[in-house]
N, C-alpha and C. Protein backbone atom coordinates (compact mmCIF):
# COMPACT_ATOMS: atom_id res chain seq x y z
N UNK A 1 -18.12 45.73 -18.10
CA UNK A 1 -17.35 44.67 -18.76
C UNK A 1 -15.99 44.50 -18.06
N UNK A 2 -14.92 45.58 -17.94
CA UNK A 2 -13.79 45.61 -16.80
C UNK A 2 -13.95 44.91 -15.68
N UNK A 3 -15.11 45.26 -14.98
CA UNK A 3 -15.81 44.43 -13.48
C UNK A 3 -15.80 43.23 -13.57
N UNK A 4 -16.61 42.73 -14.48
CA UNK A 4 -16.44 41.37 -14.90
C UNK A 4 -14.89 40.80 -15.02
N UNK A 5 -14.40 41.66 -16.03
CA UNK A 5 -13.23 40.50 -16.07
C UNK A 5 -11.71 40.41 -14.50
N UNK A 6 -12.35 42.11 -14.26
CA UNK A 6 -11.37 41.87 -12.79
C UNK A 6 -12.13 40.69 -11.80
N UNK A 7 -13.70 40.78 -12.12
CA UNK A 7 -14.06 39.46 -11.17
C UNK A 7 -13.03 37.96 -11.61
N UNK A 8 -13.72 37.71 -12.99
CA UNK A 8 -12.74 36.41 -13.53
C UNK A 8 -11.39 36.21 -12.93
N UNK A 9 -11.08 37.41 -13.13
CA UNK A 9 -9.46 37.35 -12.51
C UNK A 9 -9.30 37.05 -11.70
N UNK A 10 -9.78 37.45 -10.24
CA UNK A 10 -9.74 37.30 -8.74
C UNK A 10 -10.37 35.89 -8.62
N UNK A 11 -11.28 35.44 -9.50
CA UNK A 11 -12.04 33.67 -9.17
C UNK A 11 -10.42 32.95 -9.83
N UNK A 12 -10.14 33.24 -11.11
CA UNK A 12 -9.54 32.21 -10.92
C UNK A 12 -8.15 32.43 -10.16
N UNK A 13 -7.81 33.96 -9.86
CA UNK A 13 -6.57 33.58 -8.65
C UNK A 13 -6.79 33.00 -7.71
N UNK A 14 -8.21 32.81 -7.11
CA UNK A 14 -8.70 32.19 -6.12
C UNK A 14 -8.26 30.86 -6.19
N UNK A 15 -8.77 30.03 -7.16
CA UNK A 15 -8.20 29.09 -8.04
C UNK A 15 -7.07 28.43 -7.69
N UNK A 16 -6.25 29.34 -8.71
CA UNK A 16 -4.57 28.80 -8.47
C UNK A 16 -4.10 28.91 -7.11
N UNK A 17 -4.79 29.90 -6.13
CA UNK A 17 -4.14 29.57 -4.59
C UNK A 17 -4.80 28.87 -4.23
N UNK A 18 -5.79 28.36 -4.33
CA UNK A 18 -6.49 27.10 -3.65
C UNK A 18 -5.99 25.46 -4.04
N UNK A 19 -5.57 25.72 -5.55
CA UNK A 19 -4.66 24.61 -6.25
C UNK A 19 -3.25 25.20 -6.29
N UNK A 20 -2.29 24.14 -5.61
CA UNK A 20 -0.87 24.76 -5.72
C UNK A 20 -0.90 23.45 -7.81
N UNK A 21 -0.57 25.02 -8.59
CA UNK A 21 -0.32 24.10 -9.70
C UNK A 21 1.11 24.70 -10.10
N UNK A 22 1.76 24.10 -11.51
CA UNK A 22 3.02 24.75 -11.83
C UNK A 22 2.69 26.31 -12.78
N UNK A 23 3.48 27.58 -11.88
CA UNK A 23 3.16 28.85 -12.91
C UNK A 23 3.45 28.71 -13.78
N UNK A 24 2.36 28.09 -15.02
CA UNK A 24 2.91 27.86 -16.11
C UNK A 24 1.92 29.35 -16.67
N UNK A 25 1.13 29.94 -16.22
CA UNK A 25 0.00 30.93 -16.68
C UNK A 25 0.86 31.89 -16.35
N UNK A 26 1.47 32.11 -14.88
CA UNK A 26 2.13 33.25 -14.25
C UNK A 26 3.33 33.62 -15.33
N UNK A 27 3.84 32.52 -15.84
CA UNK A 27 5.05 32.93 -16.72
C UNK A 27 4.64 33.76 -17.93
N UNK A 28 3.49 34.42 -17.93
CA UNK A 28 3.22 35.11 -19.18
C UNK A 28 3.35 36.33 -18.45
């Protein structure tokens, strides 16, 4: 279950560096 969500994590950092968006997520 950890695996999984460190995957999620890394797709959607993939994500936000592939989209320059505003750190509005990072600010947490």
């Amino acid at each position: 279950f950890q695996a999984r969500l460190q995957q999620n994590l890394m797709y959607l950092a993939a994500i936000a560096d592939a989209q320059p968006q505003p750190p509005a997520m990072h600010a947490q």
